[in-house]
Protein backbone atom coordinates (compact mmCIF):
# COMPACT_ATOMS: atom_id res chain seq x y z
CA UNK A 1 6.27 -13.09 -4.82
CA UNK A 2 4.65 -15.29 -2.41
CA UNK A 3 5.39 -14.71 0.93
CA UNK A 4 6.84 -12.05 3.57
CA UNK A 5 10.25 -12.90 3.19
CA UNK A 6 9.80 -12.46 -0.35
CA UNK A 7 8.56 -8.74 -0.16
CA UNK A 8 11.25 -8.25 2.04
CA UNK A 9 13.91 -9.05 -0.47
CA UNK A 10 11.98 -7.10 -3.12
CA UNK A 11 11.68 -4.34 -1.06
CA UNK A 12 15.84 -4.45 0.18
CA UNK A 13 16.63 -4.42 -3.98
CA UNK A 14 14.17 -1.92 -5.27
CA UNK A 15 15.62 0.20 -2.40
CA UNK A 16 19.76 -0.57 -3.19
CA UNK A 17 18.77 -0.24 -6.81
CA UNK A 18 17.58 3.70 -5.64
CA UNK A 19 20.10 4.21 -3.65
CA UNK A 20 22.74 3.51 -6.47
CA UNK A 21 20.53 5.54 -9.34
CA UNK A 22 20.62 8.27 -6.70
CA UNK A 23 24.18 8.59 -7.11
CA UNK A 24 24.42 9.32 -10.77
CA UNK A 25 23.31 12.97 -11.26
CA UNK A 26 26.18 13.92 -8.47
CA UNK A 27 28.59 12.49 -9.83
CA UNK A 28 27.95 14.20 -13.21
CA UNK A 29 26.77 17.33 -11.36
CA UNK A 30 30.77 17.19 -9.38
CA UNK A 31 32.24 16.80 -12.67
CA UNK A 32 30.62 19.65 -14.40
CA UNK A 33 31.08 21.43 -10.87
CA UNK A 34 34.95 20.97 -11.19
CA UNK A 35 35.17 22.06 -14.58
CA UNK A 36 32.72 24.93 -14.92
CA UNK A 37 31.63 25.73 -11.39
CA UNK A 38 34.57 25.76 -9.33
CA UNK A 39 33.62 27.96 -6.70
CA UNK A 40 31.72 24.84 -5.14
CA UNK A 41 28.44 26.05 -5.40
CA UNK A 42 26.78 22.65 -7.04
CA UNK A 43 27.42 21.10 -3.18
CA UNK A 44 24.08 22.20 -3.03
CA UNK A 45 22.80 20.50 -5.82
CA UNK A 46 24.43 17.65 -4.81
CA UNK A 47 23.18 17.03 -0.90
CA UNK A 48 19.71 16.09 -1.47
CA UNK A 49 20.91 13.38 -3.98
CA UNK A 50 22.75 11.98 -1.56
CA UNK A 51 20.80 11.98 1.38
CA UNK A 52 18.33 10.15 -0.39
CA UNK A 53 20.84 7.58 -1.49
CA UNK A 54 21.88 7.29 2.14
CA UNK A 55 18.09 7.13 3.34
CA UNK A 56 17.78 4.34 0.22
CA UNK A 57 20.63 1.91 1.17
CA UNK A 58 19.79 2.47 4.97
CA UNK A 59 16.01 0.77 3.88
CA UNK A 60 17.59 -1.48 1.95
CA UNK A 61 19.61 -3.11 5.27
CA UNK A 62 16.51 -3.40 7.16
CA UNK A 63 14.32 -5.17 5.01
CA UNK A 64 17.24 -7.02 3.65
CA UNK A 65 17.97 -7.87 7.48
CA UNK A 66 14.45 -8.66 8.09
CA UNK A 67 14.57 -11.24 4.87
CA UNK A 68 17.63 -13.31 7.22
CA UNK A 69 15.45 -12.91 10.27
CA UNK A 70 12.68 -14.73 8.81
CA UNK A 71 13.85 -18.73 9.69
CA UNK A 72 10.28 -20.30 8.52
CA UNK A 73 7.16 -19.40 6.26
CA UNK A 74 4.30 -21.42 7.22
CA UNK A 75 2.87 -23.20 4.18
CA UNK A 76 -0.29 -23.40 5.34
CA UNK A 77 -3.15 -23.71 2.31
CA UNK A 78 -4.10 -20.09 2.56
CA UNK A 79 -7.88 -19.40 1.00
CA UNK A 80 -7.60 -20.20 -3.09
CA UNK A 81 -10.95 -18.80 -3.83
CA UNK A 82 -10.23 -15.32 -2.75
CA UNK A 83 -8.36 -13.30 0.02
CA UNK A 84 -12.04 -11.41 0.37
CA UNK A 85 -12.47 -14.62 2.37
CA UNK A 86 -9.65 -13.93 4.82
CA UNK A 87 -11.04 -12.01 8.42
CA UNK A 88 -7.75 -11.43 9.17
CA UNK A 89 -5.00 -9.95 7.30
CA UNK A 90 -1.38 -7.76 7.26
CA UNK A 91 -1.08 -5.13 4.32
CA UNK A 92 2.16 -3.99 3.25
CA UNK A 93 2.88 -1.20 0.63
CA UNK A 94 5.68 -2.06 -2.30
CA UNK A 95 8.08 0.80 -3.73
CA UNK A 96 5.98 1.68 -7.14
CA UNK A 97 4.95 4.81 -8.75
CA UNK A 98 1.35 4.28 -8.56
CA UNK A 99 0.05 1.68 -5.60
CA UNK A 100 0.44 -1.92 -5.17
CA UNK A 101 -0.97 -2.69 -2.04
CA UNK A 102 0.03 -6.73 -1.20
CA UNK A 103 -2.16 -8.52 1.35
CA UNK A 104 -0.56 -11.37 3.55
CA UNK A 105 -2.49 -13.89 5.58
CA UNK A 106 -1.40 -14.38 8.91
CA UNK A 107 1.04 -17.13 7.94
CA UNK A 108 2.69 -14.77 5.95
CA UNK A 109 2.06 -15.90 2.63
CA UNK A 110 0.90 -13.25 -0.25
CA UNK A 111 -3.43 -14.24 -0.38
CA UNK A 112 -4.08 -11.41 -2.64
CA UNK A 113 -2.98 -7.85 -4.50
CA UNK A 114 -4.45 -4.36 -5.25
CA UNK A 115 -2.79 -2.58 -8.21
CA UNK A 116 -3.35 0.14 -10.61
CA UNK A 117 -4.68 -1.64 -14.06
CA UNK A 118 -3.15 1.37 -16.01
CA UNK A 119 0.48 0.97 -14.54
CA UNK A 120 2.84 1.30 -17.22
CA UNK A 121 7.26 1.39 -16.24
CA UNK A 122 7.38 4.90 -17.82
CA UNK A 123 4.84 6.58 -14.99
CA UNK A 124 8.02 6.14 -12.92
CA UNK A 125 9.01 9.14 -14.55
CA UNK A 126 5.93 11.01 -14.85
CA UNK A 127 5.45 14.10 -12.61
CA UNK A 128 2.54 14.11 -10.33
CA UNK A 129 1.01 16.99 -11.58
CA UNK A 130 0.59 14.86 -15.29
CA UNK A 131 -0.01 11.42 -12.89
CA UNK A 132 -3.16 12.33 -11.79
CA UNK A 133 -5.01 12.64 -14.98
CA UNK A 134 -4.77 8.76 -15.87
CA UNK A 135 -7.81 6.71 -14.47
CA UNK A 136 -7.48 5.66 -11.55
CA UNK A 137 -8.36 1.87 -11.62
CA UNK A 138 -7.28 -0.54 -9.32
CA UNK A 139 -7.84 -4.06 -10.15
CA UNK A 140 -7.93 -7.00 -7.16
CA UNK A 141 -5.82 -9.71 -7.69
CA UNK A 142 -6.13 -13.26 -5.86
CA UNK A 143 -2.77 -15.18 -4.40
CA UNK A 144 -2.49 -16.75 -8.26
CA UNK A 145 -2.62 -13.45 -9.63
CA UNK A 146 -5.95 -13.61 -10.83
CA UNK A 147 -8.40 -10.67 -11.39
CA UNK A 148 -11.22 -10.87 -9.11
CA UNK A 149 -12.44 -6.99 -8.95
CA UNK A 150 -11.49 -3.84 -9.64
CA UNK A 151 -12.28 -0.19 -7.88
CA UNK A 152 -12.47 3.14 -10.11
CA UNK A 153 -12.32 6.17 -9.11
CA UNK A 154 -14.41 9.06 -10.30
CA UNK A 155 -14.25 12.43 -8.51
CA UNK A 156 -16.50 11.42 -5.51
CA UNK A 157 -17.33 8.11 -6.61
CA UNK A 158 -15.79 4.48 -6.53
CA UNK A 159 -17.23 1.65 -8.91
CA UNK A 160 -16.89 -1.32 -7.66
CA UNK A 161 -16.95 -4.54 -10.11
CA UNK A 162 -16.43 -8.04 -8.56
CA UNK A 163 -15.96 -11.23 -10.52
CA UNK A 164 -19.07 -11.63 -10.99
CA UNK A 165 -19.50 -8.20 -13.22
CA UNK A 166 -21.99 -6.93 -10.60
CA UNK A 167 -20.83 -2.95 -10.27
CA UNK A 168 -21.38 -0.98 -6.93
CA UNK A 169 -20.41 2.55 -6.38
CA UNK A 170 -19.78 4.43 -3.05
CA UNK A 171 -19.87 8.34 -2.66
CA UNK A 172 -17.97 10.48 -0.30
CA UNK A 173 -21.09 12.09 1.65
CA UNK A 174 -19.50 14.61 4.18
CA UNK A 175 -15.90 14.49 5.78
CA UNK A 176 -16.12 15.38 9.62
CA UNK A 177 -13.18 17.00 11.89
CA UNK A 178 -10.82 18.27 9.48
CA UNK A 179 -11.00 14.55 7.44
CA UNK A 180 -10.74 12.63 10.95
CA UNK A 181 -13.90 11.27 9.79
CA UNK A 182 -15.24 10.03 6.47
CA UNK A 183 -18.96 9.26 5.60
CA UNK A 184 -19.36 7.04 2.12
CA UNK A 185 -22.50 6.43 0.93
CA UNK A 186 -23.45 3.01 -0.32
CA UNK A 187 -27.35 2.58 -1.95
CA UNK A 188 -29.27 3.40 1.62
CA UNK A 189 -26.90 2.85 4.57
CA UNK A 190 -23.59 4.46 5.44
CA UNK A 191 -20.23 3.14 6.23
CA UNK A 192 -18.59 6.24 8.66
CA UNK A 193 -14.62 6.00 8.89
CA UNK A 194 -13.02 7.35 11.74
CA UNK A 195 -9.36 8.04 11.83
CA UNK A 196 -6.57 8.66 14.85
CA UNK A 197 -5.06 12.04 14.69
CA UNK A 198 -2.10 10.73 16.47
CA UNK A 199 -1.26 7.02 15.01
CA UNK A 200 -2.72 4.85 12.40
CA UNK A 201 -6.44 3.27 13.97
CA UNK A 202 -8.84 3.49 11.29
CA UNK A 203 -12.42 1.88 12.38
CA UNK A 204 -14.85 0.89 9.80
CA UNK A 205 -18.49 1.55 11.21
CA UNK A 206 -21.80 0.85 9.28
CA UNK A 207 -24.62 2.94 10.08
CA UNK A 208 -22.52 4.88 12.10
CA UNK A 209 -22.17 2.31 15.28
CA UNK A 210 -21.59 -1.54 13.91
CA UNK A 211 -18.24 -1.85 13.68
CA UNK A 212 -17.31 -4.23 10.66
CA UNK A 213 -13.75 -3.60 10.14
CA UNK A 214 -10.60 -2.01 11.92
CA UNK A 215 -7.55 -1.08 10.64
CA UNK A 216 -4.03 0.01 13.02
CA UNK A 217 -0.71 -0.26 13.45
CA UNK A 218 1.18 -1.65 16.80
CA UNK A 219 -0.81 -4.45 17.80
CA UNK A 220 1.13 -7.32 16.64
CA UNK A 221 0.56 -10.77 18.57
CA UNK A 222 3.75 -11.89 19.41
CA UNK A 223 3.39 -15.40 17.46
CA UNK A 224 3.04 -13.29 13.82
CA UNK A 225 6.26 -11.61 14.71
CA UNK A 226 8.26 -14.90 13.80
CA UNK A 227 6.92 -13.85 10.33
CA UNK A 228 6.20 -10.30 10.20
CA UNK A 229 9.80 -8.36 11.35
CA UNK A 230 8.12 -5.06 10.93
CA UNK A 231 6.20 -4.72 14.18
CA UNK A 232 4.40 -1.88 12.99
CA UNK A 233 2.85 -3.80 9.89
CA UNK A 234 -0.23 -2.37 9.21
CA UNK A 235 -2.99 -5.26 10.48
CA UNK A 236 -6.68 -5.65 8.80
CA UNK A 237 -9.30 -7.06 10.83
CA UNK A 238 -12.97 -7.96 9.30
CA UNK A 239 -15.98 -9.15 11.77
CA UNK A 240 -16.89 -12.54 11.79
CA UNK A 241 -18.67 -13.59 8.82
CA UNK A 242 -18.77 -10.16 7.22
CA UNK A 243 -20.53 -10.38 3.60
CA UNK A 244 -17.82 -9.73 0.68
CA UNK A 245 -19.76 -7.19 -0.52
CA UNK A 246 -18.84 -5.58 2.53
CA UNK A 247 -15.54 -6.31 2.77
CA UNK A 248 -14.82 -5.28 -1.02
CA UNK A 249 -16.25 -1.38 0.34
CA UNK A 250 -13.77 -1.36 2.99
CA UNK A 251 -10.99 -2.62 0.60
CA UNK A 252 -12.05 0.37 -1.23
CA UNK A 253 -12.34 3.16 1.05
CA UNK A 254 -8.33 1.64 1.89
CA UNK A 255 -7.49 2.02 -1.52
CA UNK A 256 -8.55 5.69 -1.17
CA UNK A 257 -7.15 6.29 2.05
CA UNK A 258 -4.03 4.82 1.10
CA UNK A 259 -3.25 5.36 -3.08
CA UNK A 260 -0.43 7.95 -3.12
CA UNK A 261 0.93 6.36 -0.05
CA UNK A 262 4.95 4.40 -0.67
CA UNK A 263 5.45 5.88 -4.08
């Protein structure tokens, strides 16, 4: 995958290829309904298996719509080094059972990746209950798919490793108005995280009052719609020269926000 259009297309099959699974157990649950249930009480068993196929193939005509929509991808030279680079970027979520977070630059090619490390195809089968006992460790991935990080989670704590092998850790110090706001701890200062009750505007705040990063939904600029058909495309934006070290923490505290979140 390298661009927008791209996910979109992903996105339309993983969600057809649902929608048809979907479909199976009803059709064996009508049969066995015919033959040993006659009285018609397996309907019930059967409604939720098709509502989520319809819900499936419905997703699967946007995005799959949005794919023809898209004329043009810009192929700009999007930052090769790293997309810890980029100031400003889009994140979108893929269909997976454990998160894959894919960041575009704002010419709508792929500049980077978070995904789980430990993702193996049979956890799309595993319960959630059993799920939540593997490590959680998320590894960053540039546009050429190449490992440049990784977060892990530990109760309270997220380690941090860049490239480099220097390791950081941040701890959740207090949450604030029933989790509205989030204080993580990093060596002496403080990175506070304040959330919208009503819509997705997440503000990244160091020290409490220097804003360094801001996260929302809605405020597309009309030229990145040409790429970008989802207008409510979830858009990153860093401060002007903010350190990496920086940015990597608030790539984290996302990944926390955000890791249960499309599966």
């Amino acid at each position: 995958m390298k661009n927008i259009q791209q996910f979109y297309q992903k996105t339309a099959s993983i969600s057809l290829n649902s929608s048809l699974v979907a479909l199976i157990p009803p059709f064996f649950l009508i049969i066995y309904g015919i033959i040993v249930v006659p009285n018609g009480k397996m309907v019930v068993l059967v409604v939720p298996f098709l509502l989520y196929s319809f819900i499936s193939y419905q997703a699967y005509l946007i995005n799959d719509n949005r794919s023809k929509d898209i004329k043009k991808i810009d192929e700009g030279i999007a930052n090769q080094g790293s997309f810890l680079y980029e100031e400003n970027v889009l994140l979108t979520f893929l269909p997976a059972p454990t998160l894959r977070l894919l960041v575009f630059g704002t010419n709508g090619q792929l500049v980077g990746e978070i995904r789980d490390i430990n993702f193996k195809p049979f956890r799309w089968f595993l319960p959630f209950l059993l799920d939540k006992f593997i490590e959680r460790k998320y590894g960053l991935y540039d546009a050429n798919n190449k490992l440049i990080g990784s977060f892990t989670f530990k109760k309270n704590r997220i380690e941090i490793a860049s490239s480099g092998n220097e390791i950081h850790s941040i701890t959740i110090q207090n949450t604030l108005g029933n989790g509205i706001a989030v204080i993580f701890g990093h060596e002496n200062r403080s990175f506070l995280v304040k959330q919208s009750r009503l819509f997705m505007d997440i503000q990244f705040l160091k020290d409490g009052y220097k804003n360094i990063a801001r996260l929302r939904k809605g405020w597309m600029p009309i030229e990145w719609g040409n790429r970008f058909k989802d207008p409510n495309t979830p858009i990153l934006i860093f401060e002007q020269q903010l350190p990496v070290e920086e940015k990597l923490l608030v790539y984290a505290i996302i990944v926390k926000l955000f890791q249960s979140t499309n599966h």
